[in-house]
Each structure stands twice: as C-alpha cells, then as structure tokens.
Protein backbone atom coordinates (compact mmCIF):
# COMPACT_ATOMS: atom_id res chain seq x y z
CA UNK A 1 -168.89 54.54 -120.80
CA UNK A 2 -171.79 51.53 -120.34
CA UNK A 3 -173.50 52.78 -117.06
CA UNK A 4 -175.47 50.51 -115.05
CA UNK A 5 -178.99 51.52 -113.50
CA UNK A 6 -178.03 53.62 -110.61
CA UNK A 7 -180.99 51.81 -108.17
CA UNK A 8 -178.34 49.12 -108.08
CA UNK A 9 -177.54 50.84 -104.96
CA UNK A 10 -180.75 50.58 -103.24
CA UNK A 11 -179.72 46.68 -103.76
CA UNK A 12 -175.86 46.48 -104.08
CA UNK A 13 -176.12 42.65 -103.82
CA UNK A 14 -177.00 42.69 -107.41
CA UNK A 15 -174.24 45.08 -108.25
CA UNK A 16 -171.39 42.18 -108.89
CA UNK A 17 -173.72 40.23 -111.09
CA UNK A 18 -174.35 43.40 -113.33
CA UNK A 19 -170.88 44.16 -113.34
CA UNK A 20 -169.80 40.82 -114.58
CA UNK A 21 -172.73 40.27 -116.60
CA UNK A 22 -171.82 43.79 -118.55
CA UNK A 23 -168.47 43.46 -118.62
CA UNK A 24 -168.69 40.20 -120.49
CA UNK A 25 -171.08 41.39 -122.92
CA UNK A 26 -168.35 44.42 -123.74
CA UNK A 27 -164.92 42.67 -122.83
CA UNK A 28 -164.41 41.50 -126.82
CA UNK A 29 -165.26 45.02 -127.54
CA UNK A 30 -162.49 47.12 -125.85
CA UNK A 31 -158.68 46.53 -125.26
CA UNK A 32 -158.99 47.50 -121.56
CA UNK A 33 -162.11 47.82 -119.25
CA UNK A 34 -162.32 49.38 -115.97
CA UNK A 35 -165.15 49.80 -113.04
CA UNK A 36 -166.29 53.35 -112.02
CA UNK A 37 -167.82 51.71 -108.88
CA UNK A 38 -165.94 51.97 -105.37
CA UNK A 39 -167.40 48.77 -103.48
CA UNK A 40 -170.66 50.67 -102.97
CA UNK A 41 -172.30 48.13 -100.25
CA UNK A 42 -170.90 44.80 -102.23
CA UNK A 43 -168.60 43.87 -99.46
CA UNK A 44 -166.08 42.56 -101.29
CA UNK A 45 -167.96 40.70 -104.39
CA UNK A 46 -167.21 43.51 -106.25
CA UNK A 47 -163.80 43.04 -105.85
CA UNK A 48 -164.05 39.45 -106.45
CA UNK A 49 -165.52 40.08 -109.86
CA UNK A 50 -162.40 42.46 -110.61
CA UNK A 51 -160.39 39.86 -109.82
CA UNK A 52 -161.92 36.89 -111.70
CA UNK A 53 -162.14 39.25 -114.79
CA UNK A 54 -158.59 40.91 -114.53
CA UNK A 55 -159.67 44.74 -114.38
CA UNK A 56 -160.15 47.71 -111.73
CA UNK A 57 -162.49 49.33 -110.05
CA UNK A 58 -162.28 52.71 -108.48
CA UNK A 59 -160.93 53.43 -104.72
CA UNK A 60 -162.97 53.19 -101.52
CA UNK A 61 -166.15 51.78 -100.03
CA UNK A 62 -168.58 54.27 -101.53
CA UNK A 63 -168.47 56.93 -103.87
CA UNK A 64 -168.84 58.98 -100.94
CA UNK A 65 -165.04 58.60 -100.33
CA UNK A 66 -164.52 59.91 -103.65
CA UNK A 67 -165.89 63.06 -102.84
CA UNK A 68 -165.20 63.90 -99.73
CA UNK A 69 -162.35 61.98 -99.06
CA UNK A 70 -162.61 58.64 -96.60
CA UNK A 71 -160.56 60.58 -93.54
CA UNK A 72 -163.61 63.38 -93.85
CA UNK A 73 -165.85 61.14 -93.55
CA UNK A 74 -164.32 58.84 -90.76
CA UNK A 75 -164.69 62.88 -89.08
CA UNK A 76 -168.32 63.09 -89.88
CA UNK A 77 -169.27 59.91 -88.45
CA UNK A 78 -166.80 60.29 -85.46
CA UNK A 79 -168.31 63.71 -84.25
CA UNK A 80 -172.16 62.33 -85.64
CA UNK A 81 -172.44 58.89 -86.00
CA UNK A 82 -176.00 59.48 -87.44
CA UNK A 83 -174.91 61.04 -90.16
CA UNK A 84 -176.93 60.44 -94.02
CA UNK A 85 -175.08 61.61 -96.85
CA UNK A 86 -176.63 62.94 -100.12
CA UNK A 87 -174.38 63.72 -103.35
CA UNK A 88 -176.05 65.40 -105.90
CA UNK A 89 -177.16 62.51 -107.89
CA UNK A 90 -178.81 61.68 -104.90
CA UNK A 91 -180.40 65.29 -103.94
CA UNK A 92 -181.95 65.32 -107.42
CA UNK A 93 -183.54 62.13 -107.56
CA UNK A 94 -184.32 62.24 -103.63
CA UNK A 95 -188.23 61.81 -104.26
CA UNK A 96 -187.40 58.96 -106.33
CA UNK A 97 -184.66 57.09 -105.24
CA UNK A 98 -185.08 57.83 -101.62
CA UNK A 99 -189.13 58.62 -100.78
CA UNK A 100 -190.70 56.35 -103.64
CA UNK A 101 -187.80 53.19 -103.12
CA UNK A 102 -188.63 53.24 -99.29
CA UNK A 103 -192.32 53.57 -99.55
CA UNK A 104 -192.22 57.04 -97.49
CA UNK A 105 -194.16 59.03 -100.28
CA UNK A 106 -196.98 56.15 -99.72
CA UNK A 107 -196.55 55.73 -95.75
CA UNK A 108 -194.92 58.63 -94.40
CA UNK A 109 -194.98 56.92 -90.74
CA UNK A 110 -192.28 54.62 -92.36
CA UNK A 111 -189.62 58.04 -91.32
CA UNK A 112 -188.83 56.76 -87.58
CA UNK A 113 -188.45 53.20 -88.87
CA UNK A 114 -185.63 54.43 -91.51
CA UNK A 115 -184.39 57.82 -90.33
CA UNK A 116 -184.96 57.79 -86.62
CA UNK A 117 -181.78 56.98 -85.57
CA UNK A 118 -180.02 59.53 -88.10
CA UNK A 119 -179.28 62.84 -86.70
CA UNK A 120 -178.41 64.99 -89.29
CA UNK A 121 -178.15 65.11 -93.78
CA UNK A 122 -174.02 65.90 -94.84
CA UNK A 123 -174.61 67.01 -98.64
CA UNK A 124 -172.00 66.17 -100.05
CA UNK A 125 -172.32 68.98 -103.10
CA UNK A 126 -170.11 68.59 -105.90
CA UNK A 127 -171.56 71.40 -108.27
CA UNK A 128 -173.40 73.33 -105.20
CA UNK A 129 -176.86 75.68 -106.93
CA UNK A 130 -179.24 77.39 -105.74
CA UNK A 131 -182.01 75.00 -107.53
CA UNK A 132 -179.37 71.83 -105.90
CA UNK A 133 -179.66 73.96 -102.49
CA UNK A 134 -183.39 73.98 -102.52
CA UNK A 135 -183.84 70.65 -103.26
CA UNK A 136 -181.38 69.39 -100.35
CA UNK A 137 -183.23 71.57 -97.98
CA UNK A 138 -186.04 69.78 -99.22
CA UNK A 139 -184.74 66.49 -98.38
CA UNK A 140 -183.53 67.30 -95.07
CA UNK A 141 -186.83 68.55 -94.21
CA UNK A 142 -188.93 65.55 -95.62
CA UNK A 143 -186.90 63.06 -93.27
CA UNK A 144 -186.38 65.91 -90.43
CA UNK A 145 -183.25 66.18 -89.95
CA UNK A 146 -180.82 69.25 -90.32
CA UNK A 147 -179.18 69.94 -93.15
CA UNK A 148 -174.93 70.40 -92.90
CA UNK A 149 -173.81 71.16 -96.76
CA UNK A 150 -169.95 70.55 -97.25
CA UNK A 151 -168.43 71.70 -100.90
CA UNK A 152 -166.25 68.94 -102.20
CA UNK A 153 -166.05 69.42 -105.62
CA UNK A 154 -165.27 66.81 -108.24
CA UNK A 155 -161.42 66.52 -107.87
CA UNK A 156 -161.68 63.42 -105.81
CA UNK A 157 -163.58 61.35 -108.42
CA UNK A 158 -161.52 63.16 -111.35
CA UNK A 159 -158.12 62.04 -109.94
CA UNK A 160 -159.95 58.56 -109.16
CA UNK A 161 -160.97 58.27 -112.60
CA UNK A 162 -157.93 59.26 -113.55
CA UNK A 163 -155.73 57.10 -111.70
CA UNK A 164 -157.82 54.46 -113.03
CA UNK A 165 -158.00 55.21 -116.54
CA UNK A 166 -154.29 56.59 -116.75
C-alpha cells in the first residue's frame, strides 16, 4: 500500500495527477496495481487515469458509498438534502482537515458561508468509541448542526477491497 496525502480531498482536482504520477513511479515495481479511491470529487478523471494506465479503482463516487452503501445515502439526502457526512478519518482530524483547511479556526464567521445551508452531521462511524463519539459531538457542535450517528462498519470497504484485489 503507497497512500497518497489524504488533503487530496480538500482538492480532488489534483487527485488524477497523483494517482498517475504514483502509479508510474511503482508500475515496474508490482505485477498488478489497483486504486483504493472511489471517484472522490474527480468527476471522471479518475477514471480516465484507470483507463489510460489499465488498472481499477474502487466502486462509487466517494468513499462514503463504501460505507454506508450509495442507496443509504441517496435516503439521507432524499429525507435531508443538507446533509454533511463525517467518517472517522474525518471526525479525528476534524480540527485539521475541516476547521484549519477552511479558515474557520482563524475566522469563525466563515460557518454561515460553508455550513449554512447544511442541516444536519450523518457520522458515518465505522469503529464507533466513546473518545470517536466525543469528538463527533464536537464537530457537530463547532459547525452547529445536529449530530445523527449511523454504525456502518467496515464490510462495505472490505468487500470493495476485496472485489478489487481478488
């Protein structure tokens, strides 16, 4: 596994270029490569980089789908369409990859211009804690919005991986 800085996703437009610029540097190095990104906000470059360099990625738009499943979501966004997921990558680096990449831990009165059209955090919690619980509620409460925590698990992304891998 040769993982990529996650804050690609605060700028998924770079995400294709990393992936191809990676996956040549390794592609003499391994009989078969494969992407553990779903098209996470590439809209289809991604997938063109797959294509151009013969290999898969996982499933879905996001690795959202992966955890909860893309008809659970469709449900989330159908009865709340202001709906902000966390996973719990995301819940433990909130401050950082959240509050500090937006600005809000410098100007706070940046929450309307991001969050004031959200209506409610889905935590998406794979490997749900107490400590993981705390820190969610923490999120929420820093962008003010209620917090709705749904147990998924990791058996979407295992079968995923697996699937892709297999």
């Amino acid at each position: 596994m040769h993982p990529l800085p996650p804050l690609l996703h605060n700028q998924p437009e770079r995400i294709a270029g990393q992936v191809r610029a990676l996956a040549a540097e390794l592609g003499s190095s391994y009989d078969r490569l494969v992407i553990g990104y779903a098209d996470c906000g590439t809209y289809g470059a991604l997938d063109e980089v797959c294509r151009d360099l013969g290999v898969d990625r996982l499933p879905g738009l996001h690795c959202y789908d992966l955890y909860a499943g893309p008809d659970r979501l469709e449900r989330f966004f159908a009865e709340q369409p202001g709906t902000y997921l966390l996973t719990d990558f995301l819940v433990r680096s909130f401050a950082r990859t959240v509050l500090q990449e937006l600005g809000l831990d410098r100007w706070p009165e940046l929450r309307d211009t991001y969050f004031g059209q959200y209506t409610r955090v889905v935590w998406l919690a794979q490997q749900p804690d107490a400590e993981l619980r705390a820190l969610a509620d923490e999120a929420a409460a820093r962008i003010g919005l209620p917090l709705t925590v749904v147990d998924t698990g990791d058996s979407g992304l295992e079968r995923a991986l697996a699937d892709l891998v297999g």
